[in-house]
C-alpha atoms as a PDB file:
ATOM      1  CA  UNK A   1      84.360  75.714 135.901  1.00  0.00           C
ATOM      2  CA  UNK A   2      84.852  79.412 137.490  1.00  0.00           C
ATOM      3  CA  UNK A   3      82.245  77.850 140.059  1.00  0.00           C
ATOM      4  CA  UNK A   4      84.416  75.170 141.169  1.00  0.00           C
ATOM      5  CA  UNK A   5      87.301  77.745 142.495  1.00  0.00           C
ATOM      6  CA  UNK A   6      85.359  80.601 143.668  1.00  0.00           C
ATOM      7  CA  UNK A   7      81.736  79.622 144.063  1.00  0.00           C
ATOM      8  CA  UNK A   8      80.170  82.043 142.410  1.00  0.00           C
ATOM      9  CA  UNK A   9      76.275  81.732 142.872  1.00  0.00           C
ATOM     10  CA  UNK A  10      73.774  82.957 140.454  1.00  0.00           C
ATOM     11  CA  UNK A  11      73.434  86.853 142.124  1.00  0.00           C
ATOM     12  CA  UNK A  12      76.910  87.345 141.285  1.00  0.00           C
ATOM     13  CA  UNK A  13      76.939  85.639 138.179  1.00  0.00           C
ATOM     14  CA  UNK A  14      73.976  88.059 136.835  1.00  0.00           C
ATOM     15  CA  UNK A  15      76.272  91.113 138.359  1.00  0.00           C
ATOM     16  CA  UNK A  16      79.385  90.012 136.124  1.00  0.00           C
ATOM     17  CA  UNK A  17      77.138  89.712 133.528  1.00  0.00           C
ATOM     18  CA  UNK A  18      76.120  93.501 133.844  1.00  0.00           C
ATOM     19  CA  UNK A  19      79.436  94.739 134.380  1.00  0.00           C
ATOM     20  CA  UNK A  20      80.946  92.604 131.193  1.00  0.00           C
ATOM     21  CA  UNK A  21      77.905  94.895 129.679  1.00  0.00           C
ATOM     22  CA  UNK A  22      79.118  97.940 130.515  1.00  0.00           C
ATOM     23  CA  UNK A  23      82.742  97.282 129.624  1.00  0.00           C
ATOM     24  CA  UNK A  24      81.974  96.721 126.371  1.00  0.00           C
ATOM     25  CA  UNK A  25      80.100  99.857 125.880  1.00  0.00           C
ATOM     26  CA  UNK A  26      83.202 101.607 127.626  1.00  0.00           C
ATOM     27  CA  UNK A  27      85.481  99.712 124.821  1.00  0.00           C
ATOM     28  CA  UNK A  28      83.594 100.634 122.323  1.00  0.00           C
ATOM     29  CA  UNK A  29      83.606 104.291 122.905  1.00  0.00           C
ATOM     30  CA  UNK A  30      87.123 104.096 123.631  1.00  0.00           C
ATOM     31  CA  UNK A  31      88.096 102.405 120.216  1.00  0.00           C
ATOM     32  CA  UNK A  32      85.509 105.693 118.835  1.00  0.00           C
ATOM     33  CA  UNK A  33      88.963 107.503 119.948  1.00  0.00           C
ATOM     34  CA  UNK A  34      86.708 109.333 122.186  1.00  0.00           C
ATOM     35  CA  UNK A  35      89.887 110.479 124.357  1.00  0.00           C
ATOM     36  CA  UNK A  36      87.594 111.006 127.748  1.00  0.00           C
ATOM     37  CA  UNK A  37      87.365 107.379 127.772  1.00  0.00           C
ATOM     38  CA  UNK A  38      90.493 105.562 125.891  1.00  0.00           C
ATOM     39  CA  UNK A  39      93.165 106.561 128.610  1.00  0.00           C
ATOM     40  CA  UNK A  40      90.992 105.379 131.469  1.00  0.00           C
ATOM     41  CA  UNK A  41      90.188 102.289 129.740  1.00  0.00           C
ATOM     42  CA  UNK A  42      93.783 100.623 128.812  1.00  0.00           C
ATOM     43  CA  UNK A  43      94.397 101.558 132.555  1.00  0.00           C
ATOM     44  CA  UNK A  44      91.721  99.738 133.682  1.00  0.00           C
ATOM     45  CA  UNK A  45      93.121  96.701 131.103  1.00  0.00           C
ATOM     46  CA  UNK A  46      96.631  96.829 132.351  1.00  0.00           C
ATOM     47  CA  UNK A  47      95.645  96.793 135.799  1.00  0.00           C
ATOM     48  CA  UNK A  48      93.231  93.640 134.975  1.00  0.00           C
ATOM     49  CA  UNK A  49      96.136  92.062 133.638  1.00  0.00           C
ATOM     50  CA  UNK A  50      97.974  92.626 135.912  1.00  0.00           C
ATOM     51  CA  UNK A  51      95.671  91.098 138.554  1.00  0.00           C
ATOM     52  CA  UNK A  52      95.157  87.918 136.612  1.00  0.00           C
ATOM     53  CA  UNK A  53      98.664  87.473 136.130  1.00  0.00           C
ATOM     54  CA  UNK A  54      99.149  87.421 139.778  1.00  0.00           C
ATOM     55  CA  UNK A  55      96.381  85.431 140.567  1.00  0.00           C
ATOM     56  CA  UNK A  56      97.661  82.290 138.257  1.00  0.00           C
ATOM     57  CA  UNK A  57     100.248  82.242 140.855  1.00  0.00           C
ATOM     58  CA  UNK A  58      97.116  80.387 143.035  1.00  0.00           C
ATOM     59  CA  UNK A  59      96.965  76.875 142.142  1.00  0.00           C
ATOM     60  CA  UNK A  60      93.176  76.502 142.158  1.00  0.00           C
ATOM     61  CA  UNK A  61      92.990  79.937 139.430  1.00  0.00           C
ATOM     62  CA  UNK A  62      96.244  78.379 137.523  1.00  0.00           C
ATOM     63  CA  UNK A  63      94.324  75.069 136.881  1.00  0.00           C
ATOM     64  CA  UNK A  64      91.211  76.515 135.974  1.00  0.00           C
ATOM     65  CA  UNK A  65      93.022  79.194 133.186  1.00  0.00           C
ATOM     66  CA  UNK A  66      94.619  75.991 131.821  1.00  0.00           C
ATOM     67  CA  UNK A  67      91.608  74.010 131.264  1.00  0.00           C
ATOM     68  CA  UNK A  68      89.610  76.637 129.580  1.00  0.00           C
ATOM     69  CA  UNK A  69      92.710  77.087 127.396  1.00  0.00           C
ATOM     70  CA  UNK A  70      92.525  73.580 127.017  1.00  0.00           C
ATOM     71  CA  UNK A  71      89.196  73.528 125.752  1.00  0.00           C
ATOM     72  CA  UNK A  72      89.536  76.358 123.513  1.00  0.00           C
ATOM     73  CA  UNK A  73      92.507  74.671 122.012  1.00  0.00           C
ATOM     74  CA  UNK A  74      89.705  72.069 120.986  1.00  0.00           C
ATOM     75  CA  UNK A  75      87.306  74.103 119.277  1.00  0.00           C
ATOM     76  CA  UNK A  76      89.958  76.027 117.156  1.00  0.00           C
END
């Protein structure tokens, strides 16, 4: 689905991978309370947020959100 809006090709897709990785590890340290990491990490959150909410303003991103809502709505 992601593919048909941006493109992404399999390099990338491997990279987002690793990086979806690493943010977990930084969440989990962060929910540790280890303080050195929590701060910097509901920053980072709040500006993702942020980012997607202006990017739904893009048809293309905006129709894509929708149907994976959609289909989550299914499995629940």
């Amino acid at each position: 689905m992601a593919e048909e809006v941006w493109g992404i090709d399999e390099e990338r897709r491997r990279n987002l991978k690793a990086n979806l990785e690493a943010l977990r590890k930084y969440a989990e340290l962060a929910a540790a309370g280890d303080e050195r990491y929590w701060a910097s990490y509901v920053n980072f959150i709040n500006t993702a947020y942020r980012t997607i909410w202006a990017a739904l303003e893009d048809p293309r991103v905006r129709k894509t959100y929708l149907k994976i809502l959609k289909q989550r709505k299914t499995r629940d």
